[in-house]
Structures are given as structure tokens and as C-alpha cells.
PDB file of N, CA and C in Angstrom:
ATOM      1  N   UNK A   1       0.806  -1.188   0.000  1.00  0.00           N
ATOM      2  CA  UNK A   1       0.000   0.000   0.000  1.00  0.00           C
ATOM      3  C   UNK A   1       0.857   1.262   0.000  1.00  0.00           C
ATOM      4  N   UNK A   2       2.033   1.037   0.795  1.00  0.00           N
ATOM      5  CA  UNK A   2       2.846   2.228   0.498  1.00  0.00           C
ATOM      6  C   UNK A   2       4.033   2.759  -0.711  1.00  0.00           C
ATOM      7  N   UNK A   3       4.057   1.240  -1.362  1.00  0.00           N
ATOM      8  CA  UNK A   3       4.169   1.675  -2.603  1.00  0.00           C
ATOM      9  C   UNK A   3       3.230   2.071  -3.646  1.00  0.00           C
ATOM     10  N   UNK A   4       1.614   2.006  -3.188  1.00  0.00           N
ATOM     11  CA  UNK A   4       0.728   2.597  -4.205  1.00  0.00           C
ATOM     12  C   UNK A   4       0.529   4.372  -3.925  1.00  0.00           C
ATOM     13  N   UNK A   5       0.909   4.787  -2.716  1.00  0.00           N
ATOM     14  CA  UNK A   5       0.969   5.736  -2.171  1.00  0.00           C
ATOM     15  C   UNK A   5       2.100   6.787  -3.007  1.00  0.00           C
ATOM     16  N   UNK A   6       3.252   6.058  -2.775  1.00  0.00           N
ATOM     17  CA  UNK A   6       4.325   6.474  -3.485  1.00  0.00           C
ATOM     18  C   UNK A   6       4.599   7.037  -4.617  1.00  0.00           C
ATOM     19  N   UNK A   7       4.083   6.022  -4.996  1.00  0.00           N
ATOM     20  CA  UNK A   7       3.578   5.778  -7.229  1.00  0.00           C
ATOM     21  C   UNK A   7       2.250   7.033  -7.211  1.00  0.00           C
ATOM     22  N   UNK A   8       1.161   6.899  -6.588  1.00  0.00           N
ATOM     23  CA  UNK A   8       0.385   8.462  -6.568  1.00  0.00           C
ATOM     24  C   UNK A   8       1.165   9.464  -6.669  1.00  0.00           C
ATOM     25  N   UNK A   9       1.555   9.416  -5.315  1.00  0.00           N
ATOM     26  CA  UNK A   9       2.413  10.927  -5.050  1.00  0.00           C
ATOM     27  C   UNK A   9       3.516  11.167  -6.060  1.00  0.00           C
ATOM     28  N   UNK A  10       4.393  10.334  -6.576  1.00  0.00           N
ATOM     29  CA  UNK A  10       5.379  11.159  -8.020  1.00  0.00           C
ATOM     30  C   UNK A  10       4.583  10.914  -8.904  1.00  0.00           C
ATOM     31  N   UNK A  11       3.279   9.958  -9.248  1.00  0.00           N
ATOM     32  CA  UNK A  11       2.490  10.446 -10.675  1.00  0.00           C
ATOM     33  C   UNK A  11       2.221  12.299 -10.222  1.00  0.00           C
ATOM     34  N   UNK A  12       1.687  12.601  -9.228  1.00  0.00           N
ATOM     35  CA  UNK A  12       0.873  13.703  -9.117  1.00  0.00           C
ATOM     36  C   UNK A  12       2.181  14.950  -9.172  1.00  0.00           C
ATOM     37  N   UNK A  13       3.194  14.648  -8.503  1.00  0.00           N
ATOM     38  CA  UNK A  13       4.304  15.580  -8.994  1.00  0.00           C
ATOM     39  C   UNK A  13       4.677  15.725  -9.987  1.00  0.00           C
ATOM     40  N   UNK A  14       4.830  14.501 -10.861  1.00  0.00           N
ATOM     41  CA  UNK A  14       5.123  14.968 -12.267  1.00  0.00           C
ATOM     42  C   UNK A  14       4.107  15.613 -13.583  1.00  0.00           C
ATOM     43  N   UNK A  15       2.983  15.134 -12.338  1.00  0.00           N
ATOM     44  CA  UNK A  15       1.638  16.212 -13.437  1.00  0.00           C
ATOM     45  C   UNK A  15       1.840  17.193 -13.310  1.00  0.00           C
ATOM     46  N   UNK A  16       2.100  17.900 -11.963  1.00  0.00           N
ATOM     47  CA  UNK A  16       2.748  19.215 -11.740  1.00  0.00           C
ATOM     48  C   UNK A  16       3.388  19.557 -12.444  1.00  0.00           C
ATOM     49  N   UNK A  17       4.778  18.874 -12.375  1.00  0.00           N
ATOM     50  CA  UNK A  17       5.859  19.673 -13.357  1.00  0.00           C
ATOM     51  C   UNK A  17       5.304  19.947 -14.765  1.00  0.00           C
ATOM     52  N   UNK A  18       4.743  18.766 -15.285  1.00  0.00           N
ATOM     53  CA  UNK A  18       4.544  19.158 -16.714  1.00  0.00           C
ATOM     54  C   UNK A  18       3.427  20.234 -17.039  1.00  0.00           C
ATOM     55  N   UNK A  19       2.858  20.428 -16.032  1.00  0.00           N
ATOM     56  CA  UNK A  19       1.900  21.586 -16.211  1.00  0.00           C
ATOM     57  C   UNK A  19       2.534  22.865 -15.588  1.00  0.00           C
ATOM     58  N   UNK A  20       3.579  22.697 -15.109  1.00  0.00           N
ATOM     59  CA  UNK A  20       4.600  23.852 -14.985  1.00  0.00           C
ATOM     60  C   UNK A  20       5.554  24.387 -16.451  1.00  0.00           C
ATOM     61  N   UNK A  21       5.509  23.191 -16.468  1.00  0.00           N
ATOM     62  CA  UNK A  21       6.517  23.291 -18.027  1.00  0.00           C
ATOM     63  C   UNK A  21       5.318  23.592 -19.034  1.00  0.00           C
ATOM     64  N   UNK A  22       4.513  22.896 -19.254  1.00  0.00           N
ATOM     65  CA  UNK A  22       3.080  23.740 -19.615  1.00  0.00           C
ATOM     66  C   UNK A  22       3.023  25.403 -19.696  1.00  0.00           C
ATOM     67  N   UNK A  23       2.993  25.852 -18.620  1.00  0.00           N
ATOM     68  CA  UNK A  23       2.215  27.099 -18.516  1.00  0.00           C
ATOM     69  C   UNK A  23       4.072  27.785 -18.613  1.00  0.00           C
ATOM     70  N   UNK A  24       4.483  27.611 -18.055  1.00  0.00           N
ATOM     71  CA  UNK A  24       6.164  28.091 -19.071  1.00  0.00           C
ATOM     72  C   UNK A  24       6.637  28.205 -20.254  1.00  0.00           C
ATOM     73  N   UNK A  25       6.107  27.056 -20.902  1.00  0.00           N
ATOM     74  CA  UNK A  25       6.375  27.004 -22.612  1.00  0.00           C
ATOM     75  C   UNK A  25       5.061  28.157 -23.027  1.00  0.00           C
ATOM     76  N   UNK A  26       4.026  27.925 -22.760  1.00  0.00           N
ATOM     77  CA  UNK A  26       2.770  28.892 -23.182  1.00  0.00           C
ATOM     78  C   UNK A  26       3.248  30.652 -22.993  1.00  0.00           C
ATOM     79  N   UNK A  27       4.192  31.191 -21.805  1.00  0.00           N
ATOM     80  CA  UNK A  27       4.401  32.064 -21.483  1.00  0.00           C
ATOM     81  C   UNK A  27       5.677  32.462 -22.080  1.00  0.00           C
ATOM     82  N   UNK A  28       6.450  31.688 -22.296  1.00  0.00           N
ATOM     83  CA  UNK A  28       7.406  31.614 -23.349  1.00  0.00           C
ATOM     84  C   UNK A  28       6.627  32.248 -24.632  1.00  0.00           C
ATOM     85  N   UNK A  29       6.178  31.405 -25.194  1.00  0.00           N
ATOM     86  CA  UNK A  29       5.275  31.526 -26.572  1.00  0.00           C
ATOM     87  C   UNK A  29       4.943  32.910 -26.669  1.00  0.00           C
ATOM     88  N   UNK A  30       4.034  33.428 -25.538  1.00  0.00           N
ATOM     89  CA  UNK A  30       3.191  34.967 -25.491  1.00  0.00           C
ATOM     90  C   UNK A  30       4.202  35.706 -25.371  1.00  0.00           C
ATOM     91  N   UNK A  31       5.203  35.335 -24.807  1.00  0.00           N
ATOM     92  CA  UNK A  31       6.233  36.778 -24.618  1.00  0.00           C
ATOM     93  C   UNK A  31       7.621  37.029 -25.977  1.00  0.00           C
ATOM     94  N   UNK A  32       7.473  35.740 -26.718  1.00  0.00           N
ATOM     95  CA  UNK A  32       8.018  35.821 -27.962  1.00  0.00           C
ATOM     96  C   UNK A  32       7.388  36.021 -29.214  1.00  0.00           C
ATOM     97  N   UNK A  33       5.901  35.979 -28.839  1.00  0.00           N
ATOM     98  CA  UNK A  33       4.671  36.686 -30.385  1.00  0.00           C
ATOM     99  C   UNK A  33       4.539  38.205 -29.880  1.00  0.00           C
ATOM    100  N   UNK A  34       5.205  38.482 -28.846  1.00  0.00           N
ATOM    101  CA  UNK A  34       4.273  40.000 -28.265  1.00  0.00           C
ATOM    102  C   UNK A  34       5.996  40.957 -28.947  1.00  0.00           C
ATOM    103  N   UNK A  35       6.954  40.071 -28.379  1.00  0.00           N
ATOM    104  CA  UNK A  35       8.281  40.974 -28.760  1.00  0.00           C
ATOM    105  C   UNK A  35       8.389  40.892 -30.198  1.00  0.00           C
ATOM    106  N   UNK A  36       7.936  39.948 -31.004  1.00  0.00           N
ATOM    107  CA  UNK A  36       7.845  40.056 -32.464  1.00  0.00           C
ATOM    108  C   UNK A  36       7.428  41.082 -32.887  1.00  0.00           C
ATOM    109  N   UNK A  37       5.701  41.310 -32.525  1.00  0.00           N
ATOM    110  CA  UNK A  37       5.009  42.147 -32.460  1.00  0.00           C
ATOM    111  C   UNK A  37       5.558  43.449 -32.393  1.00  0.00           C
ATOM    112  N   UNK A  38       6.079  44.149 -31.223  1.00  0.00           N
ATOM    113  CA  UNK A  38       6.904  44.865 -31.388  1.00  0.00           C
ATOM    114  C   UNK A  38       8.038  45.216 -31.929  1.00  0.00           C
ATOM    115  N   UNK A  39       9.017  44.376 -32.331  1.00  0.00           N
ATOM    116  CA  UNK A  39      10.048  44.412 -33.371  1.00  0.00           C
ATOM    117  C   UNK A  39       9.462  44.671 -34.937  1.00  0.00           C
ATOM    118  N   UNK A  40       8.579  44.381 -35.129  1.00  0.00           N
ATOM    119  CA  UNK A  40       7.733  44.538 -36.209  1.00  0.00           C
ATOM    120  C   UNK A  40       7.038  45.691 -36.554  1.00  0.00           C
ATOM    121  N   UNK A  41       6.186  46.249 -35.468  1.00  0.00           N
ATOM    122  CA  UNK A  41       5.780  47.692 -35.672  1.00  0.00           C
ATOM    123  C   UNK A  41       6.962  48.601 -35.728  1.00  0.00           C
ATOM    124  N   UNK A  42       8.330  48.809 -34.467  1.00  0.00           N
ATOM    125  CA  UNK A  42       9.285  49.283 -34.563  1.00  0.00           C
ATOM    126  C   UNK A  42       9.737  49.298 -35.773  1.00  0.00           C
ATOM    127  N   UNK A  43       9.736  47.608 -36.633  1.00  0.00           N
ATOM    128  CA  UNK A  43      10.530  48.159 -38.367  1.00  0.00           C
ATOM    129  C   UNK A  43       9.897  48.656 -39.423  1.00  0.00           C
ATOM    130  N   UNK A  44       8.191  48.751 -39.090  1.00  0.00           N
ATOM    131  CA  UNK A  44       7.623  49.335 -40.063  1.00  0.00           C
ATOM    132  C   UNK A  44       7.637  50.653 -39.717  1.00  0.00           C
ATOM    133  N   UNK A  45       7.505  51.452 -38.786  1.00  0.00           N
ATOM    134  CA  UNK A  45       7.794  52.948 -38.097  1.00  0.00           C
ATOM    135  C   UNK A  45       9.187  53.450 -39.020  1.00  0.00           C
ATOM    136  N   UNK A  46      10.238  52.271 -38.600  1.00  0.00           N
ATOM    137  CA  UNK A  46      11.596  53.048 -39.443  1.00  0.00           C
ATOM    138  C   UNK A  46      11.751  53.097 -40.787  1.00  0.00           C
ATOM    139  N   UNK A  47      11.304  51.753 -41.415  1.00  0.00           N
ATOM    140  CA  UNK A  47      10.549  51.936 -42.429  1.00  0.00           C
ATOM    141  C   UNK A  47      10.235  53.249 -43.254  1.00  0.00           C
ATOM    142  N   UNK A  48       8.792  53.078 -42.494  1.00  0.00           N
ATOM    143  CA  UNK A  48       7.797  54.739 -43.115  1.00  0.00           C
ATOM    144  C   UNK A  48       8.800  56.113 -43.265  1.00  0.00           C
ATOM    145  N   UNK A  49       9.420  56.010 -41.842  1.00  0.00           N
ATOM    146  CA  UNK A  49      10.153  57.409 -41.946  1.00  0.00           C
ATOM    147  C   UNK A  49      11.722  57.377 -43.108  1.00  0.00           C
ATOM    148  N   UNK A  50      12.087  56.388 -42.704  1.00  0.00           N
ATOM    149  CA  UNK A  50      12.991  56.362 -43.971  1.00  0.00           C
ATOM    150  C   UNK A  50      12.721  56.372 -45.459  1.00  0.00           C
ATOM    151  N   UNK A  51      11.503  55.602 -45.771  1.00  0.00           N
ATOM    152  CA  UNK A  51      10.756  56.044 -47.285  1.00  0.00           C
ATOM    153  C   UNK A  51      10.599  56.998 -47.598  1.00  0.00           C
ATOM    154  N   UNK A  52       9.960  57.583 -46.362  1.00  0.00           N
ATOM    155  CA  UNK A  52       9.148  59.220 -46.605  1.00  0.00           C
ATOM    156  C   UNK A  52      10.207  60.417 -46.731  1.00  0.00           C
ATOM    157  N   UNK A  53      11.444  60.082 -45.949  1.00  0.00           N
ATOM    158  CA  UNK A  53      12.720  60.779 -46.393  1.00  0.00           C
ATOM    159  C   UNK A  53      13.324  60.711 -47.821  1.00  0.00           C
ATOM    160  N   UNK A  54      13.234  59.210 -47.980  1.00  0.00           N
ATOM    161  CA  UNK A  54      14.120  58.980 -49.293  1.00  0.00           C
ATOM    162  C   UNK A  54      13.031  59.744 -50.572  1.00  0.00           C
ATOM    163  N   UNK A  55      11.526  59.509 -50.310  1.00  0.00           N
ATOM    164  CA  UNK A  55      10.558  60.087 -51.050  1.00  0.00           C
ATOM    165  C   UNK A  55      10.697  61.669 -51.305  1.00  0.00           C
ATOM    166  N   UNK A  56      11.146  62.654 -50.124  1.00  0.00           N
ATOM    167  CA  UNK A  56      11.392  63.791 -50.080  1.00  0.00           C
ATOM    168  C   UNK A  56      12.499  64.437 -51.033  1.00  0.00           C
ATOM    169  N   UNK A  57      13.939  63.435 -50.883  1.00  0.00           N
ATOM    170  CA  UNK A  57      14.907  63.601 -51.415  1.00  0.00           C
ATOM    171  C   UNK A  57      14.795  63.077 -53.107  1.00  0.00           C
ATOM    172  N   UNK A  58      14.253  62.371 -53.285  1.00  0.00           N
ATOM    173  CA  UNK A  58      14.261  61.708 -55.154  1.00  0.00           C
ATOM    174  C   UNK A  58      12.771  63.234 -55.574  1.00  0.00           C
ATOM    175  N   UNK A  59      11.422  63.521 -54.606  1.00  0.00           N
ATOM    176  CA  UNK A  59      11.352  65.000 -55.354  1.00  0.00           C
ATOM    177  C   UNK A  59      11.936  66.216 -55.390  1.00  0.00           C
ATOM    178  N   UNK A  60      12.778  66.560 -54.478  1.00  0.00           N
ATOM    179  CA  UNK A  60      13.797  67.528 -54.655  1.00  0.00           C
ATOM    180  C   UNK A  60      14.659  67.555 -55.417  1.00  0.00           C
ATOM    181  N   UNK A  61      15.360  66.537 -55.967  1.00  0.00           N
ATOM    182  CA  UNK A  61      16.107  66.079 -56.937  1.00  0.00           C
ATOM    183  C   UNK A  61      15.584  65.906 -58.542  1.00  0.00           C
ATOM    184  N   UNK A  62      14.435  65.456 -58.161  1.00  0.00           N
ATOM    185  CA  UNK A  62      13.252  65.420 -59.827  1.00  0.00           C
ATOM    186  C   UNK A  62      13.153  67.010 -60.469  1.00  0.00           C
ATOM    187  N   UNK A  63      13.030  67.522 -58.946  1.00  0.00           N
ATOM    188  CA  UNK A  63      12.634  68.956 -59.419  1.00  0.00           C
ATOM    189  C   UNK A  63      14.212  69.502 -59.937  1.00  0.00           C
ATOM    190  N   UNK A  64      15.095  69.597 -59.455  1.00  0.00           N
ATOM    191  CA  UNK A  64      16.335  70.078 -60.247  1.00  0.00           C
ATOM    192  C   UNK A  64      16.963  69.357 -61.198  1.00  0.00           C
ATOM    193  N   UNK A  65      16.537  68.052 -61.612  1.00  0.00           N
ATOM    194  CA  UNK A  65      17.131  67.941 -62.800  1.00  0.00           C
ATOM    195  C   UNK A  65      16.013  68.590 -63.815  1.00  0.00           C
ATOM    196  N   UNK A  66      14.658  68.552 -63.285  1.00  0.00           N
ATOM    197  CA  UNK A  66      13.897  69.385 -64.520  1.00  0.00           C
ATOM    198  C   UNK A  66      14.254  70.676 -64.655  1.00  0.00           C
ATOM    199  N   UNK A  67      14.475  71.600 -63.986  1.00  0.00           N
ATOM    200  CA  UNK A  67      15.013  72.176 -64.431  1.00  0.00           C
ATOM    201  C   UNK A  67      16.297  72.860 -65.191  1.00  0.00           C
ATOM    202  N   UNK A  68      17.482  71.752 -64.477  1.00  0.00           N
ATOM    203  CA  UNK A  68      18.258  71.824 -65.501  1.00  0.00           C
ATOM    204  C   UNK A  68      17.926  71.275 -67.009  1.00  0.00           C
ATOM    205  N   UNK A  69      16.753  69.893 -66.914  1.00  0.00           N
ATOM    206  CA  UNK A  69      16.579  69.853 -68.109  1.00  0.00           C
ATOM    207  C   UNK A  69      16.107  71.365 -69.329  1.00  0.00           C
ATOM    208  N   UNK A  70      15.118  71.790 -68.130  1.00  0.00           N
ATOM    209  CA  UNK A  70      14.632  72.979 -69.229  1.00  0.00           C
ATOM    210  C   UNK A  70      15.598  74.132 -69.408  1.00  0.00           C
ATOM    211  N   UNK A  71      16.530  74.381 -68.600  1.00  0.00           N
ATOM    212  CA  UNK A  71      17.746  75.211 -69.012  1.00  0.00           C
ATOM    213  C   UNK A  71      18.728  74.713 -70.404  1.00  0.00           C
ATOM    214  N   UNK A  72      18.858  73.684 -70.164  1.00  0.00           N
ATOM    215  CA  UNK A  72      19.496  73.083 -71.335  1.00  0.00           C
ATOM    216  C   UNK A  72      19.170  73.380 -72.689  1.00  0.00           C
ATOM    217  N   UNK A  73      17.739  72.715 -72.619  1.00  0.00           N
ATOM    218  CA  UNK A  73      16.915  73.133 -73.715  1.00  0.00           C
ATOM    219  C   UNK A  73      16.725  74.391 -74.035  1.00  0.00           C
ATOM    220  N   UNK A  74      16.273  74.991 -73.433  1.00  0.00           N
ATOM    221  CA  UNK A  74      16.647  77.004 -72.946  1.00  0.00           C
ATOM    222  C   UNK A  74      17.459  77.534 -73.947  1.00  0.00           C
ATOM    223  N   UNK A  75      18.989  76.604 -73.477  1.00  0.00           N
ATOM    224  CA  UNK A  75      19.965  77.120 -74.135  1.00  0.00           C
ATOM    225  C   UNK A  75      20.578  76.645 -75.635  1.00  0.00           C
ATOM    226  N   UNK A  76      19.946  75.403 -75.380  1.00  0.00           N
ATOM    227  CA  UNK A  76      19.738  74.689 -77.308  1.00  0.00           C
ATOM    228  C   UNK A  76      19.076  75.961 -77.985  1.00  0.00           C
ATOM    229  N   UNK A  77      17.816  76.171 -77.483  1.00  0.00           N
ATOM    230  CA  UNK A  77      16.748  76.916 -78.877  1.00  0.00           C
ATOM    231  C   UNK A  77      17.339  78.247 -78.268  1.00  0.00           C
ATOM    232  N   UNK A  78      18.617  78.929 -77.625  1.00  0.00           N
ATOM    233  CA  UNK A  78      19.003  80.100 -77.993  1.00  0.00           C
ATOM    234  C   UNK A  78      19.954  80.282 -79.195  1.00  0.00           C
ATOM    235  N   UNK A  79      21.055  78.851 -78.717  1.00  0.00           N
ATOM    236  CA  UNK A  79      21.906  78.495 -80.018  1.00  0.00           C
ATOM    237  C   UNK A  79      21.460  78.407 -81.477  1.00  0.00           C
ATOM    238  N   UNK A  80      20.480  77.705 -81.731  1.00  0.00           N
ATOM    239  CA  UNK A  80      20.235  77.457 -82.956  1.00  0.00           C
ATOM    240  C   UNK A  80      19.073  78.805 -83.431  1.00  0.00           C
ATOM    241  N   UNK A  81      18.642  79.419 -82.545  1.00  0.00           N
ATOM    242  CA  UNK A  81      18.251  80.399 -82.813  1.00  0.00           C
ATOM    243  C   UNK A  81      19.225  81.726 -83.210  1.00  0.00           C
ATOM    244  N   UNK A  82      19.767  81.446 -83.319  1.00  0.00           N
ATOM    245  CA  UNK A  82      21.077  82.559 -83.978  1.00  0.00           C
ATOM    246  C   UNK A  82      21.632  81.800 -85.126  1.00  0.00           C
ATOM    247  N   UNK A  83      21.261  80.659 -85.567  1.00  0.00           N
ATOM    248  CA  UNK A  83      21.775  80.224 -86.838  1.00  0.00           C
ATOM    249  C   UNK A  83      21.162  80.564 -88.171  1.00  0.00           C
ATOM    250  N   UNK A  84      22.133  80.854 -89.089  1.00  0.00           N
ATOM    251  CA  UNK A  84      21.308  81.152 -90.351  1.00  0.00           C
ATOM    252  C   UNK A  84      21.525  80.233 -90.956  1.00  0.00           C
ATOM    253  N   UNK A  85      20.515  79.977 -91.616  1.00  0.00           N
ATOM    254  CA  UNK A  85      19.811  79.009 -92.337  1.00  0.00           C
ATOM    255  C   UNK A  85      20.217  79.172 -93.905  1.00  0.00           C
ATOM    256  N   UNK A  86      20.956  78.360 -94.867  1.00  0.00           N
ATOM    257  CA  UNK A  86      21.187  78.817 -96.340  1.00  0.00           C
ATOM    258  C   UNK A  86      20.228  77.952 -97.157  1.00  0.00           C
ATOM    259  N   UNK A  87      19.256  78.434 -96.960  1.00  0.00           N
ATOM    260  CA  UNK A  87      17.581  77.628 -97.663  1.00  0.00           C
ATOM    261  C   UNK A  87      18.344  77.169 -98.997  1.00  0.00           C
ATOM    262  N   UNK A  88      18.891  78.394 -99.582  1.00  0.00           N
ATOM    263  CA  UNK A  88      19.282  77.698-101.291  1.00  0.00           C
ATOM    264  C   UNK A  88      20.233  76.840-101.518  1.00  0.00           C
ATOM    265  N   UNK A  89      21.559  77.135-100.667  1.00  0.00           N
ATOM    266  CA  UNK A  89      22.440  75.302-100.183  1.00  0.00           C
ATOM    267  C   UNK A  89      22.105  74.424-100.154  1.00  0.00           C
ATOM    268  N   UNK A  90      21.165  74.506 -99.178  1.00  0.00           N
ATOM    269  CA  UNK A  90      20.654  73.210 -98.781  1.00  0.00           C
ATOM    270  C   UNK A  90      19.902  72.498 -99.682  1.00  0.00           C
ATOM    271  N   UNK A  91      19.070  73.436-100.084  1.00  0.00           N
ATOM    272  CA  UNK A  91      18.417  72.537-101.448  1.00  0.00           C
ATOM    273  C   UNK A  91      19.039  72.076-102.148  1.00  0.00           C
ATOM    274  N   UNK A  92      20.477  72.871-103.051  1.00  0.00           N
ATOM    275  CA  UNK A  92      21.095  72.494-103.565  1.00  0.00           C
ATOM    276  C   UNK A  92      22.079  71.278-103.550  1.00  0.00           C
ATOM    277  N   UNK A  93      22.657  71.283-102.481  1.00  0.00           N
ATOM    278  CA  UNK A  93      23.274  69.946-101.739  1.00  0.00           C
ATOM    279  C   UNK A  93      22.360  68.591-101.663  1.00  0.00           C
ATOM    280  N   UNK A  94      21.362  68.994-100.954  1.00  0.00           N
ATOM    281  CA  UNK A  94      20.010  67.819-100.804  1.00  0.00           C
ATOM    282  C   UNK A  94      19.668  67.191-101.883  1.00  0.00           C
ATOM    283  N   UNK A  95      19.554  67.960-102.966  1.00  0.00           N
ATOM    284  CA  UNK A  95      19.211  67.844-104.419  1.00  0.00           C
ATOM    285  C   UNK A  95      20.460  67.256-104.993  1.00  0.00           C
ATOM    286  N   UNK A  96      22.012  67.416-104.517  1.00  0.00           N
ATOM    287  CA  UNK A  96      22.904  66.770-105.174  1.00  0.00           C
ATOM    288  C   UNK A  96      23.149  65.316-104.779  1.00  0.00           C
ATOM    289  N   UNK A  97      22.985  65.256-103.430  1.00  0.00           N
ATOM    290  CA  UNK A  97      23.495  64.010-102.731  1.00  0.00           C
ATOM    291  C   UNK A  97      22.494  63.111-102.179  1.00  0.00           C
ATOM    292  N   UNK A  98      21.204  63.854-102.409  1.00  0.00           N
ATOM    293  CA  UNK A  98      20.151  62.768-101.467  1.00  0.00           C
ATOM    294  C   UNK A  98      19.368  62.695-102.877  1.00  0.00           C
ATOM    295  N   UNK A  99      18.765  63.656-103.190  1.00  0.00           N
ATOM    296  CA  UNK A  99      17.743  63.166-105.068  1.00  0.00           C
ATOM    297  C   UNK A  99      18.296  62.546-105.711  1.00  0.00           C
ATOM    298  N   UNK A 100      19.729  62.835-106.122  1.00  0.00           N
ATOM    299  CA  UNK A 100      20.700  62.122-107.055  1.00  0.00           C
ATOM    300  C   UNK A 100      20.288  63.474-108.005  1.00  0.00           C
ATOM    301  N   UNK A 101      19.679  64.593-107.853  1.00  0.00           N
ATOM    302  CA  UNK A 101      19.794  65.432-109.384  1.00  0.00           C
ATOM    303  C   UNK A 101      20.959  66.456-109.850  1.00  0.00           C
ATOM    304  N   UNK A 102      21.694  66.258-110.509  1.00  0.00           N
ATOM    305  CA  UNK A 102      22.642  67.105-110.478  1.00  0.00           C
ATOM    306  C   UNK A 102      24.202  66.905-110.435  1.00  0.00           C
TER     307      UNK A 102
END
């Protein structure tokens, strides 16, 4: 009888433990989905603000190459706007080397 006693009493301790180890592994679990959780919002936060920077910097930059683009151009149609044009050359040449007349 006092070995059925015995055999109770460490079955019932080791139900214990494992329902210690139970509610340990479970608390484990919650406190490693909750720090995820937070590591996660934390990298979408740095994230956002770093996009929204890099977003700031590529339109500040859009905006000055357009305008250097349109300076450029600016300064193309000032150049060729001072060129004279030899309408009757050109025909003539065009007419020698591209019609074949002549």
C-alpha cells in the first residue's frame, strides 16, 4: 500500500511539473509573439520614416534635374536660334546628294 501511495504521489508531482513546463512554454510563446510584435511595428515605423525621407529627397532632386533639363533646352533653342539658315544650299546639296539630281 505504500508503494501505491508512493507511485500516486510522483504520478501527481510529475503532473505538476509538466503543467509547470506547460504554462512556461505557453508564457514563453506569449512573450516571444508580443516581442515580435513589437520588433515589427518598430521596423515598419523606421521603415515609413525612412521612405518618406528617401521620397522627399528623389522630389527635390526630380525637381532640379527638370530644371536643368529645361535650361538646357533654354539654351539649345538660344543656339540654334542665332543660326542662319542657307535655304538655297541646302536645297542644292540635298538635291545633289540625297535626289541624285545634279
Amino acid at each position: 500500500m505504500e508503494n501505491e501511495n508512493t507511485l500516486d504521489h510522483l504520478l501527481k508531482i510529475e503532473a505538476e511539473a509538466a503543467a509547470l513546463v506547460n504554462d512556461a512554454q505557453a508564457e514563453a510563446d506569449r512573450r516571444i509573439h508580443d516581442n515580435e510584435e513589437k520588433m515589427r511595428a518598430a521596423y515598419e515605423e523606421r521603415f515609413k520614416v525612412e521612405a518618406q525621407g528617401r521620397e522627399a529627397s528623389l522630389k527635390i532632386e526630380k525637381e532640379k534635374l527638370k530644371e536643368q533639363y529645361q535650361d538646357a533646352i533654354d539654351e539649345y533653342g538660344k543656339e540654334i536660334s542665332g543660326i542662319n539658315v542657307d535655304v538655297e544650299r541646302f536645297t542644292s546639296l540635298f538635291n545633289k546628294y540625297i535626289a541624285g539630281e545634279g
